[in-house]
Protein backbone atom coordinates (compact mmCIF):
# COMPACT_ATOMS: atom_id res chain seq x y z
CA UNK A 1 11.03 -40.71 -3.11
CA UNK A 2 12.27 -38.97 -6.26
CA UNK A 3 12.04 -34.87 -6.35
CA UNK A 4 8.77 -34.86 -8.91
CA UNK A 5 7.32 -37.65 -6.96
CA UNK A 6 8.05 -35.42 -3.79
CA UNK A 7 6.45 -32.23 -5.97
CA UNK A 8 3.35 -34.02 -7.09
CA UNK A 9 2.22 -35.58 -3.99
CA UNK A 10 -1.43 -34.05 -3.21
CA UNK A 11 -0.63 -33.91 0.52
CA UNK A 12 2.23 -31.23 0.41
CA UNK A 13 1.52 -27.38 0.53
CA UNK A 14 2.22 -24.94 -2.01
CA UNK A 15 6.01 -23.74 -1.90
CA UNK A 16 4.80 -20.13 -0.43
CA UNK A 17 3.53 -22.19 2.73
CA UNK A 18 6.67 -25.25 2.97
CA UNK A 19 9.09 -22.18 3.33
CA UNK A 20 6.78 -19.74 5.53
CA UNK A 21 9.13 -18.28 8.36
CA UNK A 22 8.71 -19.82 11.56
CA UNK A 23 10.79 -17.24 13.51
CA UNK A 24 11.33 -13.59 14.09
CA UNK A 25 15.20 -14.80 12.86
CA UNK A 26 13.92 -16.42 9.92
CA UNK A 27 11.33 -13.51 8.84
CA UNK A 28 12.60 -11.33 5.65
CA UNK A 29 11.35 -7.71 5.68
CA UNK A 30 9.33 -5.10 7.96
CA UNK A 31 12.55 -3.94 9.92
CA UNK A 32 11.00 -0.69 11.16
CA UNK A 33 8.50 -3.20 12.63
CA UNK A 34 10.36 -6.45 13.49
CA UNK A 35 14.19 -4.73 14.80
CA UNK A 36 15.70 -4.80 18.31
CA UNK A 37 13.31 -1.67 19.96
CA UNK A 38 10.29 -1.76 17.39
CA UNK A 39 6.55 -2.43 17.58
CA UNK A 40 6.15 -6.07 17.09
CA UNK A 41 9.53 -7.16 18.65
CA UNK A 42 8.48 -5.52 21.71
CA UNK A 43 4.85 -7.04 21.50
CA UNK A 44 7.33 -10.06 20.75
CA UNK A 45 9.35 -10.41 23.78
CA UNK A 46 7.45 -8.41 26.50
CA UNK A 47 4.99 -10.87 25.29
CA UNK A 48 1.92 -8.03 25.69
CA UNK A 49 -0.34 -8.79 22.25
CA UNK A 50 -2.80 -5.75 21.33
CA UNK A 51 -5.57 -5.43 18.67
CA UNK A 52 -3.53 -4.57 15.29
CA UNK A 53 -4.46 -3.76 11.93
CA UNK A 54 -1.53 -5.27 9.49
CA UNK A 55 -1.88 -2.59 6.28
CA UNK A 56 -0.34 -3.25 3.23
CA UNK A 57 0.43 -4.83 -0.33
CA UNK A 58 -0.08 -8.64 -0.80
CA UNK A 59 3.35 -10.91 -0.37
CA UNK A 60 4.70 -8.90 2.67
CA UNK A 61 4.30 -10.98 5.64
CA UNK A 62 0.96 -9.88 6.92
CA UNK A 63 -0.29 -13.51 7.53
CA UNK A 64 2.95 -14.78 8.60
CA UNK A 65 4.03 -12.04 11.37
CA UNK A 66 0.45 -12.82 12.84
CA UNK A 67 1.45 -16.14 13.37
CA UNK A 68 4.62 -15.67 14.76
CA UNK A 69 4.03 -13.29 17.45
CA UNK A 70 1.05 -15.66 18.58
CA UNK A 71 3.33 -18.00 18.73
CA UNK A 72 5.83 -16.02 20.98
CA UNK A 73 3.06 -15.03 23.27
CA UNK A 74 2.00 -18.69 23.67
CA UNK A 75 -1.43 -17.54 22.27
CA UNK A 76 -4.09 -19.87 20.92
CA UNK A 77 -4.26 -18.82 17.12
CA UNK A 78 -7.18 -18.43 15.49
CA UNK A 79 -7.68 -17.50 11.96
CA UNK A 80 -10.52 -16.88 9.68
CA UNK A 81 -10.73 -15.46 6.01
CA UNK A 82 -13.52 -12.53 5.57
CA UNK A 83 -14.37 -14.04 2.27
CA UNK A 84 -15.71 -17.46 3.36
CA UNK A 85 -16.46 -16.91 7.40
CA UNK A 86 -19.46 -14.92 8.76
CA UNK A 87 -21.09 -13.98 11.96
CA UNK A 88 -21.65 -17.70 13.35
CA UNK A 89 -18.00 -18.30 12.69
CA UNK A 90 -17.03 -15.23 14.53
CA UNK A 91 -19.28 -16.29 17.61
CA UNK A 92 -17.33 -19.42 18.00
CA UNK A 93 -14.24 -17.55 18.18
CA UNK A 94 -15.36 -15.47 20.87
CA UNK A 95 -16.65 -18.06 22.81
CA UNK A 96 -13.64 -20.09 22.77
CA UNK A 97 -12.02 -17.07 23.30
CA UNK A 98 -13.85 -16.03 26.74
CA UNK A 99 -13.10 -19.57 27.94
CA UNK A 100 -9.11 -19.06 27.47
CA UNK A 101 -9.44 -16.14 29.10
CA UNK A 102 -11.25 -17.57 32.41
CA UNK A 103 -8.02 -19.86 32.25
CA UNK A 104 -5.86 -16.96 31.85
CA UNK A 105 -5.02 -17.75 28.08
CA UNK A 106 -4.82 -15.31 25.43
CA UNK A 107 -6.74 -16.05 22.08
CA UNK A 108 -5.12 -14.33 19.07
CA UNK A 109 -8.07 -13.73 16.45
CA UNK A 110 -6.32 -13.69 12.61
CA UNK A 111 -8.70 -12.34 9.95
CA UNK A 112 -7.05 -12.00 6.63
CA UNK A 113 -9.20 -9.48 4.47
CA UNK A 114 -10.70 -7.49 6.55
CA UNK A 115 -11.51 -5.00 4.60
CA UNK A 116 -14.05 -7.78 2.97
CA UNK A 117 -15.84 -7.91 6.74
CA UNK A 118 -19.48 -6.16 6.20
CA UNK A 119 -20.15 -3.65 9.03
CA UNK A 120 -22.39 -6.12 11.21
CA UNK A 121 -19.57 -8.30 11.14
CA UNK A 122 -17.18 -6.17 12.17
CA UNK A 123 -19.98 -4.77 15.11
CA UNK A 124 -19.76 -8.38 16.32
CA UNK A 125 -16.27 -8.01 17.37
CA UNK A 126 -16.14 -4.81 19.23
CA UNK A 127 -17.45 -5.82 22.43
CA UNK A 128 -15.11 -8.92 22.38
CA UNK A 129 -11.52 -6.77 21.60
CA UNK A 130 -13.13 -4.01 23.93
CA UNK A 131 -13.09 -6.34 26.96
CA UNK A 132 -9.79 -8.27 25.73
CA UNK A 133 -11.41 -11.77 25.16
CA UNK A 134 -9.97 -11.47 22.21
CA UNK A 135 -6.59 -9.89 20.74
CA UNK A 136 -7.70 -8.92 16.89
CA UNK A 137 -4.87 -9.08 14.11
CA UNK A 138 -6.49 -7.60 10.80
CA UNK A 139 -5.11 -7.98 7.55
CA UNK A 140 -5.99 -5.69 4.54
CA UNK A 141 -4.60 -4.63 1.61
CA UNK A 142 -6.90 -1.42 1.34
CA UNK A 143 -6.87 1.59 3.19
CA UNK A 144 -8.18 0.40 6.77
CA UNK A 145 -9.74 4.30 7.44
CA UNK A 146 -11.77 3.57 4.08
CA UNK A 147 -12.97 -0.27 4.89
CA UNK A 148 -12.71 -0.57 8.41
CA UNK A 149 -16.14 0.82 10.85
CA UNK A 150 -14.56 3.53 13.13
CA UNK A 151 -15.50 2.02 16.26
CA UNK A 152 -13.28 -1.03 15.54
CA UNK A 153 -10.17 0.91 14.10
CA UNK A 154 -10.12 3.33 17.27
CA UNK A 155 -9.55 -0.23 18.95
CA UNK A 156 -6.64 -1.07 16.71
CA UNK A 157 -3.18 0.09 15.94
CA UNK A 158 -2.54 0.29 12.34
CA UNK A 159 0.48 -0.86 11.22
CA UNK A 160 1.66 -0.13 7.70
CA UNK A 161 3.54 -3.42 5.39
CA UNK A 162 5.93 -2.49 3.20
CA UNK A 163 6.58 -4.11 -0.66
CA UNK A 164 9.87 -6.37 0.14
CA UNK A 165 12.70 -5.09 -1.37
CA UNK A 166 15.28 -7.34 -3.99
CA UNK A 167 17.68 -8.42 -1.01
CA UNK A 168 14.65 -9.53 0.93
CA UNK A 169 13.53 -11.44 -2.11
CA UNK A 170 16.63 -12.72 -2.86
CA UNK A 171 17.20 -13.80 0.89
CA UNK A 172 13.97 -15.38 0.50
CA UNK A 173 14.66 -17.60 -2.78
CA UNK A 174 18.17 -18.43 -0.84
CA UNK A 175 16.10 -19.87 2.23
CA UNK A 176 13.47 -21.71 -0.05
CA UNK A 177 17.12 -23.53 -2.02
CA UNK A 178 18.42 -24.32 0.86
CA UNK A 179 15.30 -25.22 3.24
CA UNK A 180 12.46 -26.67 0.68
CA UNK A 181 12.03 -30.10 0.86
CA UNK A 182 11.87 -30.34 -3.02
CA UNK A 183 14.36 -27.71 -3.61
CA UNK A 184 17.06 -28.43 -1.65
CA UNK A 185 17.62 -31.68 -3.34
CA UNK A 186 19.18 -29.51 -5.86
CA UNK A 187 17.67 -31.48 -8.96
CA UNK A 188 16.40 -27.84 -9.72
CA UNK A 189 18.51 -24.94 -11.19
CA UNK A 190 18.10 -21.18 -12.18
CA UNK A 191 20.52 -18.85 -13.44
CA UNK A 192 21.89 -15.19 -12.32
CA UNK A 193 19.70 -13.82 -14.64
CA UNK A 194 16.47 -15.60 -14.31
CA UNK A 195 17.00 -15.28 -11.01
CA UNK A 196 16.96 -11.25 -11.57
CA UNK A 197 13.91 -11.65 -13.90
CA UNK A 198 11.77 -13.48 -11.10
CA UNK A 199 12.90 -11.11 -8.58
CA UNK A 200 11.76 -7.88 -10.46
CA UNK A 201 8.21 -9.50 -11.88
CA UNK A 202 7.45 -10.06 -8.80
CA UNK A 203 6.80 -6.43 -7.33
CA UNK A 204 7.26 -6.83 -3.75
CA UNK A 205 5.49 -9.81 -3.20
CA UNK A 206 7.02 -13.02 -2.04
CA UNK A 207 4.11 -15.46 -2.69
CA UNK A 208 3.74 -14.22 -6.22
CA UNK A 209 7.70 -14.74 -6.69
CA UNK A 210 7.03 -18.59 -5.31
CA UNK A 211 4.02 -19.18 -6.80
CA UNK A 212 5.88 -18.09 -10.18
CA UNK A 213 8.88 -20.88 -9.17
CA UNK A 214 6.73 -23.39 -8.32
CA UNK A 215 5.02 -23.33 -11.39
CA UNK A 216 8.45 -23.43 -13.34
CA UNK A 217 9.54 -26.43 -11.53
CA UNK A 218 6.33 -27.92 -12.31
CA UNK A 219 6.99 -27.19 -15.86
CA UNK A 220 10.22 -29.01 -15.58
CA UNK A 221 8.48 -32.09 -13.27
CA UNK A 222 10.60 -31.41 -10.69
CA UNK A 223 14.22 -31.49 -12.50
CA UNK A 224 16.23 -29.52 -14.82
CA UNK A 225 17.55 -25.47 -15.45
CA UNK A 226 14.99 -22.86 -15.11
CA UNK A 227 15.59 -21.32 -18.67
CA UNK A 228 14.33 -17.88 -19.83
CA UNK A 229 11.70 -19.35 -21.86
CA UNK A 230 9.93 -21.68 -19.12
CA UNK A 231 10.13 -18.65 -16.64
CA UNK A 232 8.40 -16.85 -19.25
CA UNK A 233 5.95 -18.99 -19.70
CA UNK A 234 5.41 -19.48 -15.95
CA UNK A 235 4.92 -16.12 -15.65
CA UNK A 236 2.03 -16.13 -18.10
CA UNK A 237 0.63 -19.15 -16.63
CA UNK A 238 -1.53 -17.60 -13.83
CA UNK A 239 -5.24 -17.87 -13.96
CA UNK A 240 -6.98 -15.10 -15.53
CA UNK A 241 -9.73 -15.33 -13.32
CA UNK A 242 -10.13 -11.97 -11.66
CA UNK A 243 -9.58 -11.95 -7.82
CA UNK A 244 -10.20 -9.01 -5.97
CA UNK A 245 -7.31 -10.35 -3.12
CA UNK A 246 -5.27 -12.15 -5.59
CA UNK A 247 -2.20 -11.12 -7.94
CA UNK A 248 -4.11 -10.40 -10.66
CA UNK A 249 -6.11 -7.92 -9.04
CA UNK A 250 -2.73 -5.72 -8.39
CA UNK A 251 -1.90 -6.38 -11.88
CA UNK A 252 -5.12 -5.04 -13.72
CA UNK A 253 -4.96 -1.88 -11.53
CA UNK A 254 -1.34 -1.41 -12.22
CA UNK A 255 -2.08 -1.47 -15.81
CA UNK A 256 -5.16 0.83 -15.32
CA UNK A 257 -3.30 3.57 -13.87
CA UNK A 258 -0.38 2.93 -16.04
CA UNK A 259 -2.81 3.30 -19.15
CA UNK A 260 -4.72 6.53 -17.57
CA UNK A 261 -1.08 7.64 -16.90
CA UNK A 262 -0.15 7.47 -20.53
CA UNK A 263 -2.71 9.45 -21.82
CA UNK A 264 -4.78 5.86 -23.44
CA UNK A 265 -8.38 6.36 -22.72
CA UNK A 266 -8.93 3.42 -24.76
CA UNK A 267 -6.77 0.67 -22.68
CA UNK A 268 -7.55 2.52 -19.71
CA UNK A 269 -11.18 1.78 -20.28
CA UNK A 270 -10.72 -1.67 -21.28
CA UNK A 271 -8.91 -2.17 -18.22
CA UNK A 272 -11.79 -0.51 -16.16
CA UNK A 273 -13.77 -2.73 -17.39
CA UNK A 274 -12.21 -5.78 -16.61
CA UNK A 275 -12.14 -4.82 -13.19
CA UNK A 276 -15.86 -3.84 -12.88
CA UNK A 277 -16.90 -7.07 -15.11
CA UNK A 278 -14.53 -8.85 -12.06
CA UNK A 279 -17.21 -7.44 -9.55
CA UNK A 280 -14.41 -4.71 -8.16
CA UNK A 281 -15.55 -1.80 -5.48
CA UNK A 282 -16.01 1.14 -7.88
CA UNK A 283 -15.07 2.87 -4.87
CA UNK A 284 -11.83 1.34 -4.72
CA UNK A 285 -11.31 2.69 -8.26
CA UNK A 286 -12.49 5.99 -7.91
CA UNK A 287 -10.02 6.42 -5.02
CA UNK A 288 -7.11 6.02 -7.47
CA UNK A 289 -8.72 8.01 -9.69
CA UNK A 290 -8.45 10.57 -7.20
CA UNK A 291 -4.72 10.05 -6.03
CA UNK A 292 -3.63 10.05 -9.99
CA UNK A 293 -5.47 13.29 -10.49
CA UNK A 294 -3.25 15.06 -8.20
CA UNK A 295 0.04 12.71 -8.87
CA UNK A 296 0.05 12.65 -12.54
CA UNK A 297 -2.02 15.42 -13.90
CA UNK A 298 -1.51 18.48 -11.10
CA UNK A 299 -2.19 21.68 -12.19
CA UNK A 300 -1.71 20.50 -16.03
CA UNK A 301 -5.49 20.42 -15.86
CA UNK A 302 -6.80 21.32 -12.60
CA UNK A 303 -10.29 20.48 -13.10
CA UNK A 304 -9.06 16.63 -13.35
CA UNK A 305 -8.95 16.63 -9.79
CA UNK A 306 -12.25 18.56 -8.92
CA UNK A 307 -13.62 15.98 -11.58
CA UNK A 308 -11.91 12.78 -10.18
CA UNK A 309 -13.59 13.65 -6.04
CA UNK A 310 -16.53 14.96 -7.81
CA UNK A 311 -16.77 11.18 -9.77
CA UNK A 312 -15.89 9.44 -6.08
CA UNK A 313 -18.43 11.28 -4.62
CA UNK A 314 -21.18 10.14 -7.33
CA UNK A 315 -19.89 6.93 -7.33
CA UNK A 316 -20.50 6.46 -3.61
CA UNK A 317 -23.96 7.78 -3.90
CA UNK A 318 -25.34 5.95 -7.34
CA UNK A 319 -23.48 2.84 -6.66
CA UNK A 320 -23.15 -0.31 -9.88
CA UNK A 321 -24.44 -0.54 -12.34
CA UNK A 322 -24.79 2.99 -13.14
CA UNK A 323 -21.66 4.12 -11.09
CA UNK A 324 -19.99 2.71 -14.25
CA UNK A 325 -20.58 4.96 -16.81
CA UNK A 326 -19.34 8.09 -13.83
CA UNK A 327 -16.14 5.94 -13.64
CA UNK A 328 -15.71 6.13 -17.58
CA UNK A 329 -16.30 9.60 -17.84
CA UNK A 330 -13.74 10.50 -15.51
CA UNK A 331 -11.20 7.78 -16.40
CA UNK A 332 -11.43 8.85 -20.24
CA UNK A 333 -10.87 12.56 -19.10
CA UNK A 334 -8.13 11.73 -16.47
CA UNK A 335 -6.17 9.54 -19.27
CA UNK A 336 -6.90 12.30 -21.97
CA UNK A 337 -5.86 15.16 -19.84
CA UNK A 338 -2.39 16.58 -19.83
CA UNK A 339 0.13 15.28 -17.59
CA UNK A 340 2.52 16.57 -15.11
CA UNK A 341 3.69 15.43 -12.13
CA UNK A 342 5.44 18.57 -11.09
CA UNK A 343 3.18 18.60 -8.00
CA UNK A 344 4.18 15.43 -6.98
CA UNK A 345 7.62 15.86 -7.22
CA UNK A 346 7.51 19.81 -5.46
CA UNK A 347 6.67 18.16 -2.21
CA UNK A 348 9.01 14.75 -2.18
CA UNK A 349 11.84 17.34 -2.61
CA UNK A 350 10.66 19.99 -0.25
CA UNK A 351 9.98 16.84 2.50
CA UNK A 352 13.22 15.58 1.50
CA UNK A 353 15.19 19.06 2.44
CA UNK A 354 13.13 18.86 5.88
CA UNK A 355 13.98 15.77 6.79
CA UNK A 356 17.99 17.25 5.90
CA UNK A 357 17.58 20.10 7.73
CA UNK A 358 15.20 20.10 10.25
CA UNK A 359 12.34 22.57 10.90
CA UNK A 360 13.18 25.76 11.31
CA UNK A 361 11.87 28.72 13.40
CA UNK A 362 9.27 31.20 11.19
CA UNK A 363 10.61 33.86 10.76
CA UNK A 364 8.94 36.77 13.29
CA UNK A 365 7.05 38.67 10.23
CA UNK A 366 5.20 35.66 9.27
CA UNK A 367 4.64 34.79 12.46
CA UNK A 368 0.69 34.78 13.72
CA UNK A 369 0.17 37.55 16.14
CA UNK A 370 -2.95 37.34 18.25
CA UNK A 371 -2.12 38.24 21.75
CA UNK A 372 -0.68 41.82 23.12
CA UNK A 373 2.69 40.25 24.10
CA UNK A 374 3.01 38.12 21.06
CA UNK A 375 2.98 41.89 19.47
CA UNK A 376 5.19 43.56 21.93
CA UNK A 377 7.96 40.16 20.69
CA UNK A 378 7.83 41.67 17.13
CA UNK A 379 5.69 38.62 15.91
CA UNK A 380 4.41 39.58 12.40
CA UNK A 381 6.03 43.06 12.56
CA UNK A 382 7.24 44.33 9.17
CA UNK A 383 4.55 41.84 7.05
CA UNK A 384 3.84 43.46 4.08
CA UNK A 385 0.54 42.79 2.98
CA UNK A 386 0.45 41.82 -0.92
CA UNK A 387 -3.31 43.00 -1.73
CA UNK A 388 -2.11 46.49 -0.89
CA UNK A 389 0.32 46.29 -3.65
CA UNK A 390 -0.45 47.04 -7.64
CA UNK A 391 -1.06 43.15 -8.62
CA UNK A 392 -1.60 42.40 -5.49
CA UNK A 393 1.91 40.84 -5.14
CA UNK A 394 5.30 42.36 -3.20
CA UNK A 395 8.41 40.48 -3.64
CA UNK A 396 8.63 39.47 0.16
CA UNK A 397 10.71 36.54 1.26
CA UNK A 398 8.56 33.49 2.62
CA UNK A 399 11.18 30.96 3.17
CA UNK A 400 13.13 31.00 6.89
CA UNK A 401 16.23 32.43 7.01
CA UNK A 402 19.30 31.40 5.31
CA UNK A 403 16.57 29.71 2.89
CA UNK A 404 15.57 30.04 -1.01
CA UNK A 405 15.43 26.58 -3.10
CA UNK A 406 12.78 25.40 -6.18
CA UNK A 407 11.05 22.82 -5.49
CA UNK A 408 7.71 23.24 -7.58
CA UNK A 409 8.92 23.05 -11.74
CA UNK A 410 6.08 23.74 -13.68
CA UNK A 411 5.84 22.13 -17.36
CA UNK A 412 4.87 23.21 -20.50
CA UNK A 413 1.46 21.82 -20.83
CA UNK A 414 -2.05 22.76 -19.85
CA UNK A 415 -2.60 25.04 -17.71
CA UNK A 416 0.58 24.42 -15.70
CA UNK A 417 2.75 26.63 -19.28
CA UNK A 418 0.69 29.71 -17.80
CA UNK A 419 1.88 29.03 -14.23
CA UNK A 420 5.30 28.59 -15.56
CA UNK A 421 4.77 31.86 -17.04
CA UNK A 422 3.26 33.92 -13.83
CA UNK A 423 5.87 32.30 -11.83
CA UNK A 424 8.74 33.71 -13.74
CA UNK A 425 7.37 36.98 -13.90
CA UNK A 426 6.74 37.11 -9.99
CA UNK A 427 10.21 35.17 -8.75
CA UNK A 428 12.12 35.99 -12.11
CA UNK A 429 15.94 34.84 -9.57
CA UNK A 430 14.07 32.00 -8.48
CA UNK A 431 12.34 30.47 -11.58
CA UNK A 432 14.60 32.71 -14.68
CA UNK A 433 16.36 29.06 -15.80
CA UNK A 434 13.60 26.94 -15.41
């Protein structure tokens, strides 16, 4: 059987599922998860399975790590997707479930977007991961404390997916070369380059990179160089259809954020509303809202952030269609706002020089001094007490000993030029070359 014969036979799976990792060994990615000592290679070899919520971006191994570690714990695997299963399919589960378990087998339970359970479906599996007749193993790209019912996530350890880096990409492509029953005939070719350029479009996420190939060796029927133009053109190729759990869904919001982030009201309101037209959570994009408000605006324009948990807030109680026109308002502000990320960055640095240096001891006149003895140790002696002071300000040093760094760098625009300003006149050492 020739290679395109091989590629066009109806009964093979999609590339992202021929070269799916069938080991621990084999697996690419989630080291602080997967290593000698951590989590799931402890769950792995003491062979001890517990109700887990797998959190993170599409691509990363969510689906596959479930699989594997039932398959080290000699579990019977069951999966379901929340988008086309319901209650009765859940009951069958459990039953099966409560069966193994009279017969002292564990039943792994695999639902891949979670998130997308309603909340009487997810009340129909408490009682069942409560009494252990089943072991749960969520998936969910969204924020688990947002979309998951309380009850269940107090029965769950979250775990949190990373976006796979280029080497575990690239280790992946290598595997699919060598391993791929289509590829590893070697009637397919790609360059350093393309190689690169399929690497980096794919953000993170291995079954968009392989979906992306296999459509390029499609393109080719199954022989021939990948050249830039066809893995240009297989990167356009995608269906346009939106898909809340798809690739496209990451790419509209990218460029949604991007656009509100580049002060465009106008794309960033075209883009909102290809998302709503696609029948997205407006809660979902409210959120974001929220997080850019404070990433990329900051105290630029404070009030986009009041605004932006002010919209989530009347998004969550007006709901579509109307929730709509709350999201426009406070996308066209956000985007027409000015920007600064100052914020942002003031607290990556300071967490950085933490990390460096440790935590050190408060020094004793900031200390908190409630108790006689805490007094009689000097805690919060010498604090000098800025509203006493003409502009209720004293040049007093907060930092611990040994201690004085910027972190916060206030711009020039908004409102963020007259903190620049204040701050210079307060800490004029501190901020005088800023």
């Amino acid at each position: 059987m020739n290679s395109a014969k091989t590629l066009f036979d109806n009964n093979l799976p999609p590339l992202a599922e021929r070269v799916r990792p069938k080991t621990m060994m084999e697996f690419c990615g989630q080291s602080h998860l997967t290593a000698e000592g951590k989590i799931l290679n402890q769950v792995s070899v003491q062979k001890t399975p517990f109700s887990m919520i797998f959190w993170g971006p599409p691509g990363t191994g969510k689906t596959t790590l479930a699989r594997i570690i039932a398959g080290l714990v000699e579990a019977d695997f069951r999966e379901l997707s929340a988008v086309s299963s319901g209650v009765k399919d859940l009951r069958a589960v459990i039953a099966a479930g409560r069966s193994n378990l009279e017969q002292g087998f564990t039943t792994i339970l695999f639902i891949d977007e979670i998130h997308r359970f309603s909340k009487s479906q997810q009340d129909a599996l408490l009682h069942a991961v409560e009494n252990g007749t089943i072991i749960l193993i969520g998936a969910t790209t969204e924020n688990p404390s947002f979309e998951v019912i309380s009850p269940l996530l107090s029965r769950c350890k979250v775990l949190t997916f990373k976006s796979l880096n280029p080497d575990h990409l690239q280790n992946i492509l290598d595997q699919a070369f060598q391993s791929d029953v289509v590829l590893s005939k070697g009637h397919i070719s790609i360059e350093d380059d393309e190689m690169d350029t399929l690497i980096q479009s794919s953000a993170g996420d291995a079954r968009k990179m392989l979906n992306t190939l296999e459509v390029a060796v499609k393109m080719l029927n199954g022989q021939g160089t990948i050249t830039p133009d066809i893995l240009s053109e297989a990167l356009q190729s995608k269906s346009m259809i939106y898909d809340k759990a798809g690739d496209y869904h990451y790419d509209i919001i990218s460029a949604f954020i991007k656009s509100v982030r580049g002060s465009d009201p106008d794309a960033a309101v075209y883009w909102l509303a290809v998302m709503l037209e696609g029948g997205e959570n407006p809660e979902f994009i409210a959120r974001r809202l929220v997080i850019l408000a404070a990433e990329d605006i900051g105290n630029a324009d404070p009030n986009g952030l009041t605004l932006a948990t002010s919209g989530f807030q009347a998004v969550h109680m007006i709901g579509m269609p109307e929730a709509a026109i709350i999201l426009s308002q406070v996308t066209t502000y956000l985007a027409s706002a000015p920007k600064s990320n100052a914020s942002y960055k003031a607290v990556k640095e300071a967490s950085k020089k933490v990390k460096e240096s440790g935590t050190p001891s408060v020094p004793l006149h900031l200390r908190n001094a409630p108790t006689d003895l805490m007094q009689s140790l000097d805690y919060g002696k010498d604090y000098k007490y800025p509203h006493s002071h003409p502009e209720h300000f004293i040049d007093e040093n907060y930092f611990p000993d040994g201690l004085e760094e910027t972190f916060y760098h206030p711009t020039e625009l908004g409102h963020e030029a007259w903190i620049k300003n204040r701050l210079k006149s307060l800490w004029n050492k501190r901020y005088s070359n800023s």
